[in-house]
Protein backbone atom coordinates (compact mmCIF):
# COMPACT_ATOMS: atom_id res chain seq x y z
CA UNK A 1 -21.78 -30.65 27.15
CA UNK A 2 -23.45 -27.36 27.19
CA UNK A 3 -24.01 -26.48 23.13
CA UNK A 4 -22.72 -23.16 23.60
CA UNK A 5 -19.37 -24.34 24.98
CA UNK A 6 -19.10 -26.86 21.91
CA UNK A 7 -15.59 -26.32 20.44
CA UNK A 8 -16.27 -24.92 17.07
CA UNK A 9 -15.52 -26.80 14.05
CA UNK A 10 -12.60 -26.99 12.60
CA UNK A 11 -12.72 -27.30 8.55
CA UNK A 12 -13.31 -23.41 8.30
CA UNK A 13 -12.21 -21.43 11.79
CA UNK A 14 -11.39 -17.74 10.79
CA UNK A 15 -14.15 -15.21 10.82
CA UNK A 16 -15.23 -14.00 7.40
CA UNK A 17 -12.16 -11.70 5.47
CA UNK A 18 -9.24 -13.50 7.53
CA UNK A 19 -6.72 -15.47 6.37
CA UNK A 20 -3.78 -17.91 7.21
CA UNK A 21 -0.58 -17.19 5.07
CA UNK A 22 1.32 -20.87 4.85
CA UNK A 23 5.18 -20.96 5.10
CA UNK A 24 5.92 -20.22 1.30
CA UNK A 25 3.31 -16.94 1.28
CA UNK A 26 4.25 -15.84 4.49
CA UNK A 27 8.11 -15.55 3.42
CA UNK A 28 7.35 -14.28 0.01
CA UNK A 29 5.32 -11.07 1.60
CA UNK A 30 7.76 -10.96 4.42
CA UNK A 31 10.59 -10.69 1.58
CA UNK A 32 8.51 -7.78 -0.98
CA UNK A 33 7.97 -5.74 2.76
CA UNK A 34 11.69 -5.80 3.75
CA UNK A 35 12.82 -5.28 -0.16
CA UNK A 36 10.65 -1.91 0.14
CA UNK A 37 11.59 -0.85 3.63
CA UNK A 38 15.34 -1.38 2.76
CA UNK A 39 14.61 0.84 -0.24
CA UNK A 40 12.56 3.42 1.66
CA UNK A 41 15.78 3.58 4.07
CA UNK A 42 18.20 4.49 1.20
CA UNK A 43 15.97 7.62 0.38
CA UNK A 44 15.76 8.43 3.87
CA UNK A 45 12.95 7.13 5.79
CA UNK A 46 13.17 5.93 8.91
CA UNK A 47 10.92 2.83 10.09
CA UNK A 48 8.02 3.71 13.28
CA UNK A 49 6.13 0.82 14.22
CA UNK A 50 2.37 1.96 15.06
CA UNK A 51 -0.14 -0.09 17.80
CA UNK A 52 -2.74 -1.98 15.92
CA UNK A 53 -5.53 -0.84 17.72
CA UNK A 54 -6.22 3.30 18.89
CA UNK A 55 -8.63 5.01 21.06
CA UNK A 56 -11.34 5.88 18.31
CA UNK A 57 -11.21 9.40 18.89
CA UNK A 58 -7.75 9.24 17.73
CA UNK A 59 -8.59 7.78 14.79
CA UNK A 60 -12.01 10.21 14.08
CA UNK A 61 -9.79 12.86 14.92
CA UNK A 62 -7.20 11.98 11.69
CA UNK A 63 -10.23 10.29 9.39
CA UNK A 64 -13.38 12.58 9.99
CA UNK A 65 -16.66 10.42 11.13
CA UNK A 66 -15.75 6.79 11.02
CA UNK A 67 -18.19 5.09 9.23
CA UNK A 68 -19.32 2.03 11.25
CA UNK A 69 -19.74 -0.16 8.53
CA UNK A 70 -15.97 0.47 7.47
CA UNK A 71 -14.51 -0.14 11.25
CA UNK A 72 -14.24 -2.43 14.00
CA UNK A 73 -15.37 -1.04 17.62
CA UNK A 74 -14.88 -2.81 20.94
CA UNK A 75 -14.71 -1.36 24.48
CA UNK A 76 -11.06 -1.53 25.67
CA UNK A 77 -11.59 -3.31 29.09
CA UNK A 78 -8.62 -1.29 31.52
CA UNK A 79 -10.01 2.28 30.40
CA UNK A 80 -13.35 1.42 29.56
CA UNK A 81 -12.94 3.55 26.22
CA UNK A 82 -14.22 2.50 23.05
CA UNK A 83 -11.11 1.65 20.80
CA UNK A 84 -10.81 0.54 16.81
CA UNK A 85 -8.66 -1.77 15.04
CA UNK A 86 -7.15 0.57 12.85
CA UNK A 87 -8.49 0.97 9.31
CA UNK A 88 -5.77 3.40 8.32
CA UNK A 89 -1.75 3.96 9.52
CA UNK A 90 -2.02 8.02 8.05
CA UNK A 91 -3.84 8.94 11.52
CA UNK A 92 -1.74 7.38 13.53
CA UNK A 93 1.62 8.76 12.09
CA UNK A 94 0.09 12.25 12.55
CA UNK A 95 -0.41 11.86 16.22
CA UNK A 96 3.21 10.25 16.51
CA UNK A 97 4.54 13.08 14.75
CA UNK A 98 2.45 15.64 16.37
CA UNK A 99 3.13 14.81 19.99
CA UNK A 100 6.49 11.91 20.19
CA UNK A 101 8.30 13.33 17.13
CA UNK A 102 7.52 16.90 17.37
CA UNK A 103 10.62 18.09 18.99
CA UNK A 104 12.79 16.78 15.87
CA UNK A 105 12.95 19.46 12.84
CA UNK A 106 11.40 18.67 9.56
CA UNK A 107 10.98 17.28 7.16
CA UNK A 108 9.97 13.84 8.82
CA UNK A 109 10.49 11.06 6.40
CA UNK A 110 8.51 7.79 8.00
CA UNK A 111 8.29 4.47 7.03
CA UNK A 112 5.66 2.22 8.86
CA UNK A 113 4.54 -1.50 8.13
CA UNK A 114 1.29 -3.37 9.24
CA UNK A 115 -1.71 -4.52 8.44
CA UNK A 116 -4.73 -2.13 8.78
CA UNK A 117 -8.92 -3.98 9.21
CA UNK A 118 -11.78 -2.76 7.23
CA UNK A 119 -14.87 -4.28 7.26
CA UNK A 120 -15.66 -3.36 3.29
CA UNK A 121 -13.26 -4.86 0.98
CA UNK A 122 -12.63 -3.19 -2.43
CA UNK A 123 -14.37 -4.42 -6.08
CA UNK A 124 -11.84 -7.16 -6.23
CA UNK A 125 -11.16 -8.39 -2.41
CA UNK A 126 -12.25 -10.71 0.35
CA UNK A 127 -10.20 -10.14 2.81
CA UNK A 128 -10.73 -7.42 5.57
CA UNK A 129 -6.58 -7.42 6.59
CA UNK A 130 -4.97 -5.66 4.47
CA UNK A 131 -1.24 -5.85 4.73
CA UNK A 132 0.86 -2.56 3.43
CA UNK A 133 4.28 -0.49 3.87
CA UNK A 134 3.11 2.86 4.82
CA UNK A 135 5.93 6.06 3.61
CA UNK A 136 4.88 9.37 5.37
CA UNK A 137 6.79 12.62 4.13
CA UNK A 138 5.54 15.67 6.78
CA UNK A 139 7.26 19.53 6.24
CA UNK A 140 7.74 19.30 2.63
CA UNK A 141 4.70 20.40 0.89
CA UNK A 142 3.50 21.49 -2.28
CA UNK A 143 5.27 20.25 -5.83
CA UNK A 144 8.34 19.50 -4.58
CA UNK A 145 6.99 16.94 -2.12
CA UNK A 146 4.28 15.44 -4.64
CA UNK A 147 7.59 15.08 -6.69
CA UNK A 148 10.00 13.59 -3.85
CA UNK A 149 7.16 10.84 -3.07
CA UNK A 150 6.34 9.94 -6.83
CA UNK A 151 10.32 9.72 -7.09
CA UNK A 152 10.06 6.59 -4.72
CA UNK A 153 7.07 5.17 -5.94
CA UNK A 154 8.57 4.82 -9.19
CA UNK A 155 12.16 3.53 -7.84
CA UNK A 156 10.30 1.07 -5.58
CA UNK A 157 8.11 -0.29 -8.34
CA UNK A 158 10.99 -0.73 -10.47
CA UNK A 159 13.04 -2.45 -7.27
CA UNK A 160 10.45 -5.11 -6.83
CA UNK A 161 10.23 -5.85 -10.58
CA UNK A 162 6.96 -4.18 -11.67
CA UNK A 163 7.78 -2.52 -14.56
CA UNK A 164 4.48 -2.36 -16.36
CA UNK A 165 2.15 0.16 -14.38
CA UNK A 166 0.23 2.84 -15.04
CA UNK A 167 -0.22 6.50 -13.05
CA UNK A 168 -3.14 8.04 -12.16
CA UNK A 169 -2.79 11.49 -10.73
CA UNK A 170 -6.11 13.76 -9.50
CA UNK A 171 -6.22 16.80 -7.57
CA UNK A 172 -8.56 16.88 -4.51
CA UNK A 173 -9.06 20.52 -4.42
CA UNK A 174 -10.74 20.84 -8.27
CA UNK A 175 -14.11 18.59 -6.87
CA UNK A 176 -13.87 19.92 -3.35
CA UNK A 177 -13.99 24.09 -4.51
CA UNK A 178 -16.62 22.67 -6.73
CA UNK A 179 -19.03 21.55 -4.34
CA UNK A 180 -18.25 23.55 -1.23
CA UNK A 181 -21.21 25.93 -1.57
CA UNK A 182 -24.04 22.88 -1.48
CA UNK A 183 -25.37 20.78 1.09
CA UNK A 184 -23.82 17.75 2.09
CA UNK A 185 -26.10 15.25 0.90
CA UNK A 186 -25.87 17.04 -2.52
CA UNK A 187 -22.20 16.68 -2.32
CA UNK A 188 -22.28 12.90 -1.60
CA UNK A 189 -24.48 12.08 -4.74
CA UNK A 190 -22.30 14.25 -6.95
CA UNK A 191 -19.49 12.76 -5.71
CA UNK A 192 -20.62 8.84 -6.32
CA UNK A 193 -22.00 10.44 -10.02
CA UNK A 194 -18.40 11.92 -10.35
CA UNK A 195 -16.81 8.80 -9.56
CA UNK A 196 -18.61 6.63 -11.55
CA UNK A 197 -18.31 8.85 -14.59
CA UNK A 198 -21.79 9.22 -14.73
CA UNK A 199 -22.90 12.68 -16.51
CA UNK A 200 -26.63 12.33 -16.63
CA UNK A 201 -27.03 11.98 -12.94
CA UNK A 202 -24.26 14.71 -12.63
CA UNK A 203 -26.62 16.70 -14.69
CA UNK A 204 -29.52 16.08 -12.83
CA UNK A 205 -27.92 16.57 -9.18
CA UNK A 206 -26.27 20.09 -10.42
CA UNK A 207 -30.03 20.94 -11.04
CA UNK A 208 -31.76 19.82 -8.13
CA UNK A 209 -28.89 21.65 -5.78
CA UNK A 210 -29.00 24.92 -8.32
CA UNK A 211 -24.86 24.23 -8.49
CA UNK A 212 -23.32 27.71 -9.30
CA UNK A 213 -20.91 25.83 -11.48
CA UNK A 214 -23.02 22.83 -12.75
CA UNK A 215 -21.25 23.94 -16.47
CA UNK A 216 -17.63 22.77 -15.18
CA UNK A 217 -19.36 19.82 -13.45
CA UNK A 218 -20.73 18.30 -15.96
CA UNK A 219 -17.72 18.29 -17.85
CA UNK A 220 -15.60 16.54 -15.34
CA UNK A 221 -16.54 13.27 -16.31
CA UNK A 222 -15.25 13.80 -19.66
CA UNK A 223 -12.05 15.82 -18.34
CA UNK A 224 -9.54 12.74 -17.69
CA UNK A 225 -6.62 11.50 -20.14
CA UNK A 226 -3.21 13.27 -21.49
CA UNK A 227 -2.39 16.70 -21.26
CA UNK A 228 -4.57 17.75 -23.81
CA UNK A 229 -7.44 17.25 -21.20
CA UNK A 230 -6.09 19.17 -18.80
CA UNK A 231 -5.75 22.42 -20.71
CA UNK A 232 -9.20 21.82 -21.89
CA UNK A 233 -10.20 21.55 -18.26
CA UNK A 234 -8.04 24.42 -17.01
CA UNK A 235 -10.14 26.56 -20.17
CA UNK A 236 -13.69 25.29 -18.47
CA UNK A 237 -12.44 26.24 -15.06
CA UNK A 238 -11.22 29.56 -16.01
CA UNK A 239 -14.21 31.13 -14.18
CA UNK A 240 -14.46 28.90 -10.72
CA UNK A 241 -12.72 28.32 -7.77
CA UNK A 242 -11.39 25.12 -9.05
CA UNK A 243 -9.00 26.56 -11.90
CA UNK A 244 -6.01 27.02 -8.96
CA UNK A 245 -5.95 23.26 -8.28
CA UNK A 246 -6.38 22.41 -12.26
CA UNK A 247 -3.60 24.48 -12.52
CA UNK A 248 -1.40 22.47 -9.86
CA UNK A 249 -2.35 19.26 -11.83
CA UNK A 250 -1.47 20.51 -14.71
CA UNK A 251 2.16 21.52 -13.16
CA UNK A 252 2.57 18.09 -11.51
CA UNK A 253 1.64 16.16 -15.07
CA UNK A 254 4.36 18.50 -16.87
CA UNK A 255 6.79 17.73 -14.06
CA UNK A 256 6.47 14.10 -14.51
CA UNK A 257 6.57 14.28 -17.70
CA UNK A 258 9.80 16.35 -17.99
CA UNK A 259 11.33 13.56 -14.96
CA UNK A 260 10.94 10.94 -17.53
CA UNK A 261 10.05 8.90 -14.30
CA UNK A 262 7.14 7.52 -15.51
CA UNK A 263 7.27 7.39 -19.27
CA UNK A 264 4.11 7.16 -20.91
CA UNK A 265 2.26 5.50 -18.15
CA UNK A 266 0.82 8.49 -16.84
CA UNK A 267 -3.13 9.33 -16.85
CA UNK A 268 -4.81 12.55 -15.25
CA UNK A 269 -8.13 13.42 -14.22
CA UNK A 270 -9.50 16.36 -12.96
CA UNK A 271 -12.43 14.81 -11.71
CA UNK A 272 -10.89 12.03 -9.30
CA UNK A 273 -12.66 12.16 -6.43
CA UNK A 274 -11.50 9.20 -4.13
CA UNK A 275 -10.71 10.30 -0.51
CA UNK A 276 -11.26 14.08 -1.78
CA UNK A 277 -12.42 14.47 1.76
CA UNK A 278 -9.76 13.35 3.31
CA UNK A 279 -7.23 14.88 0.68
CA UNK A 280 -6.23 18.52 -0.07
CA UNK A 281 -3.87 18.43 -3.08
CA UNK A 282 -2.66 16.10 -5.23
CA UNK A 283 -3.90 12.33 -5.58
CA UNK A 284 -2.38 9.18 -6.88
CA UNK A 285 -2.81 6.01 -7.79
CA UNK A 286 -0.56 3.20 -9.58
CA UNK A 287 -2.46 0.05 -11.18
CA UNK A 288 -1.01 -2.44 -13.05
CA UNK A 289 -2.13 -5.60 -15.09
CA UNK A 290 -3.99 -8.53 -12.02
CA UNK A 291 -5.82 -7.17 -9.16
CA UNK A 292 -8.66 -4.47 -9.57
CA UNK A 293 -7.27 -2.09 -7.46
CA UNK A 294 -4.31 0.13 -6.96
CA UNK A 295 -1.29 -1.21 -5.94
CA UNK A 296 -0.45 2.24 -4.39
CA UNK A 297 -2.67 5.19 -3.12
CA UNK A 298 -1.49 7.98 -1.69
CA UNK A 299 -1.67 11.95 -2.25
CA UNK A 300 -1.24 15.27 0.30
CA UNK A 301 -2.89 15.69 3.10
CA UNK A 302 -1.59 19.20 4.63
CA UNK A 303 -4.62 19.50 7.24
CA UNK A 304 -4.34 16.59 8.59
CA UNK A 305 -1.54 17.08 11.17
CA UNK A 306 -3.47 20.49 12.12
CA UNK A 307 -5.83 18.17 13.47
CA UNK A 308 -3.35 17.29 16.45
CA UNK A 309 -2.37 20.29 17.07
CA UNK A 310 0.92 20.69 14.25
CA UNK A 311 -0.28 22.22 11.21
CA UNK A 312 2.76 21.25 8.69
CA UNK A 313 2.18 20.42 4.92
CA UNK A 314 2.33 16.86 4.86
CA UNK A 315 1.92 13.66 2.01
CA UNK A 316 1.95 9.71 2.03
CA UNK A 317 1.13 6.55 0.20
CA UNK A 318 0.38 2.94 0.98
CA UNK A 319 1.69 0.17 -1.45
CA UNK A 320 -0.76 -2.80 -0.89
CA UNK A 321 0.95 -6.12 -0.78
CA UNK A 322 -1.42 -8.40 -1.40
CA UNK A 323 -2.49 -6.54 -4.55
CA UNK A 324 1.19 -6.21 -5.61
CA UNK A 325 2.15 -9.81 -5.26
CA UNK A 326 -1.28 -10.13 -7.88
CA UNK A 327 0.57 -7.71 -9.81
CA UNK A 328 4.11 -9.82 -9.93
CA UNK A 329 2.06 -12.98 -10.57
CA UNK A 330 0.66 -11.89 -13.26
CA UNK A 331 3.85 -9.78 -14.59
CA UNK A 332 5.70 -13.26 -14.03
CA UNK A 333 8.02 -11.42 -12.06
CA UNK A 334 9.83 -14.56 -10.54
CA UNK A 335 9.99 -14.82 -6.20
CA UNK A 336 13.37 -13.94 -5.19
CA UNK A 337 14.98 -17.82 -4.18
CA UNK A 338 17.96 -18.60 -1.78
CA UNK A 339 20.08 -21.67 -1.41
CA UNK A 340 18.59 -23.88 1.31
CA UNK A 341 20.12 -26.95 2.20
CA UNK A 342 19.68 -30.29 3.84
CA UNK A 343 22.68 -31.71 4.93
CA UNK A 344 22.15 -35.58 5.27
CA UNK A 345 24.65 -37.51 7.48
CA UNK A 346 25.75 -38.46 11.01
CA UNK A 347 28.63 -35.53 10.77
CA UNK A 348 25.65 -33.20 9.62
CA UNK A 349 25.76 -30.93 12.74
CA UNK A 350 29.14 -29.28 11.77
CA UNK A 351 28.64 -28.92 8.40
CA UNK A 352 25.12 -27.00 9.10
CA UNK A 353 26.56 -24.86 11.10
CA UNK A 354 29.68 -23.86 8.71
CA UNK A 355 26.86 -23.33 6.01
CA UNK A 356 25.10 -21.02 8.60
CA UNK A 357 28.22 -18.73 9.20
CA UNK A 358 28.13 -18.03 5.90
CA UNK A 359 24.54 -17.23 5.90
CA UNK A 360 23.08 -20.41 4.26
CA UNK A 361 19.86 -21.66 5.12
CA UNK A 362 20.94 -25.44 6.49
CA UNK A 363 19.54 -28.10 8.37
CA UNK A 364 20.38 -31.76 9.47
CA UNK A 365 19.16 -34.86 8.82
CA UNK A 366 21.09 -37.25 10.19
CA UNK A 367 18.58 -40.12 8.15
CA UNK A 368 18.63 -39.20 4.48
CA UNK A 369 16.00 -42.02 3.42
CA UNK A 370 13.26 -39.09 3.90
CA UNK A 371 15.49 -36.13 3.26
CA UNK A 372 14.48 -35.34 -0.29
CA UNK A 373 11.01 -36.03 0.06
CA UNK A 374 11.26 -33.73 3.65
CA UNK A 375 12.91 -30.87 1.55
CA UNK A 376 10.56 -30.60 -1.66
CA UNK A 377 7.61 -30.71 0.84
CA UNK A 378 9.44 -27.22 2.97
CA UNK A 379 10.83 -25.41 0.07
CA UNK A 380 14.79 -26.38 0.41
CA UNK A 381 16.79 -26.36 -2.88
CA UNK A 382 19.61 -29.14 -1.88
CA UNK A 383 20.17 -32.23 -0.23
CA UNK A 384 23.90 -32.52 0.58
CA UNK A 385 25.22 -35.99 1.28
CA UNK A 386 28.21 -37.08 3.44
CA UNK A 387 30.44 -37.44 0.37
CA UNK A 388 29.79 -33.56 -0.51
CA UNK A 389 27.84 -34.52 -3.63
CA UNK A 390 24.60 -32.83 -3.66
CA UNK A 391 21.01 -33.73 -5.16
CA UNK A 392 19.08 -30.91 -6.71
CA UNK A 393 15.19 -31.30 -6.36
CA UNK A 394 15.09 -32.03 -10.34
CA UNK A 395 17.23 -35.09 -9.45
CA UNK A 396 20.24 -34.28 -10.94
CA UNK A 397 23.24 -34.98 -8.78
CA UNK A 398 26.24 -32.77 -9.26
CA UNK A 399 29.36 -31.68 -7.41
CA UNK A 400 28.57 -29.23 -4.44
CA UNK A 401 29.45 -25.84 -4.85
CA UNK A 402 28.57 -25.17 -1.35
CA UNK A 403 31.67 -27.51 -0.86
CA UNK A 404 33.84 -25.71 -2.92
CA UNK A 405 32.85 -22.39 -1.10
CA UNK A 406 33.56 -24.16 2.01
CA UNK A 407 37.02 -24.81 1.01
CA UNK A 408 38.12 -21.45 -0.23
């Protein structure tokens, strides 16, 4: 056989950053998703189901320059345009909402869930898929849709059992009036200085570039914490183009503090500069105790819709759900469990399908000899006999209540 045809070996057959999720991962992430989208549907927003793939234009359009090293390209064979696996849902709602949704009055309150392919993982992943629930809020802007969106964070948190998290909130327009007046490649070192806290390079940049405001740059890296460093920043901004956006920080921190949403748990820092580019206002971030990363990123975005042709304020966030089941591991936040039966027995069929009506989990085995074995092996809780005595997986045998529900 030709080598090249060889069927590829088996022991490891995803490409790199893939991954199989196995019946009792697959249902536990299915589970967290639907727990959030049925809590995103009490406050109002309604679920849109995006392609996975886009014509990449689309997706430059929403995103700026797509870095190639971040995305993955391939011709798409009926138009012969070159298309992307999407790295990002945010893009994609705009256009829906821009040219499908346009005709509906704002605000648009959007829920989306999928999983979104970057080649470059974060500090503490593997995987390229990254699965997340999407919430888009477009035609309220300003503090009272930073507020509306933090609202939910903090409910849905709290729904899914993370209690212990922290906030970080930034504001993308205190770096970005900061820097407008230099050259680009200026702005990209001060920006990697900036985000690694780093004031000696920050120093040294300002100088090379001849920064107007190389002062209040300098002391960015310093300028993160409680309140207390944000009126020290807003006193070192006094004299820049930055002290408007301080000054919006410094309302949305108050805000949140007077909401009590968040207790404690809340950090600023006026020199956050992840996805300044791509953001306009405010910027957030929730990280709790397990993975490296946030569990939820998000912040406004009002020029992004402009970009298709709608220019209405608009804000989002993605909760991560690989790095929030991390986060419930660790917070030994127990899996939500259901009764799931095996009914043993040659009269099984009936039985199973009583336990069904009522929204049970059954099966039949008409052979029992295998039935507990079978049912610790796929995650079942009970193994009902003929008699209507049950076995619990821990062996203890006790009378059913599923039979006592059945004769009510």
């Amino acid at each position: 056989m030709d080598a090249e045809r060889t069927p590829r070996p088996l022991e490891h057959p995803l490409p790199a950053g893939m991954i199989d999720l196995l019946p009792e991962d697959a249902s536990a992430r299915r589970a967290l998703a639907q727990r959030i989208l049925d809590r995103a549907a009490l406050f109002g927003y309604a679920l849109v189901t995006p392609p996975a793939f886009e014509f990449a234009d689309v997706l430059e359009r929403g995103l700026g320059a797509l870095d190639p090293a971040d995305v993955l390209r391939f011709v798409e064979p009926e138009s012969g345009e070159v298309a992307a696996l999407r790295p990002d849902m945010t893009p994609q709602i705009a256009r829906m909402v821009a040219t499908r949704l346009r005709g509906r009055p704002p605000p648009l309150r959007l829920a989306c869930e999928g999983t979104i392919v970057r080649r470059r993982g974060g500090r503490a992943r593997t995987q390229r898929q990254i699965p997340q629930v999407g919430i888009e809020l477009a035609g309220i802007g300003g503090l009272a849709g930073d507020l509306e969106l933090l609202e939910f964070t903090a409910d849905v948190l709290a729904t899914v059992g993370l209690k212990a998290f922290t906030l970080d909130i930034g504001e993308a327009g205190v770096v970005r009036a900061l820097l407008a007046s230099l050259a680009p490649e200026h702005q990209a070192r001060l920006s990697m200085a900036l985000s690694q806290k780093d004031e000696a390079t920050v120093e040294d940049v300002c100088k090379v570039a001849g920064s107007p405001y190389a002062e209040a740059l300098c002391a960015l890296p310093r300028l993160h914490g409680q309140r207390d460093a944000l009126v020290e920043g807003l006193a070192r901004l006094e004299r820049t183009p930055a002290h408007a956006a301080a000054t919006r920080l410094l309302e949305l921190f108050d805000a949140l503090v007077a909401s009590e949403l968040f207790g404690a748990r809340i950090v600023a820092d006026l020199g956050e500069v992840r996805g300044f580019a791509y953001y306009t206002g405010a910027i957030f971030h929730a990280y709790a105790q397990g993975p490296g990363d946030p569990v939820v990123s998000g912040g406004r975005y009002d020029e992004l819709l402009g970009r298709f042709g709608y220019p209405i304020e608009a804000a989002g966030f993605g909760l991560d759900l690989d790095r929030l089941t991390d986060a419930l591991h660790v917070a030994k936040v127990a899996r939500p469990s259901a009764v799931r039966v095996v009914v043993v027995g040659p009269a099984c069929r009936e039985r199973v399908a009583s336990l069904r009506g009522r929204g049970v989990v059954a099966v039949c085995a008409e052979d029992g000899t295998q039935a507990l074995r079978w049912a610790r092996a796929w995650g079942f809780t009970h193994v009902v006999d003929a008699s209507g005595w049950l076995e619990t997986l821990t062996g203890e045998r006790v009378a059913s209540p599923l039979e006592e529900r059945e004769s009510r």
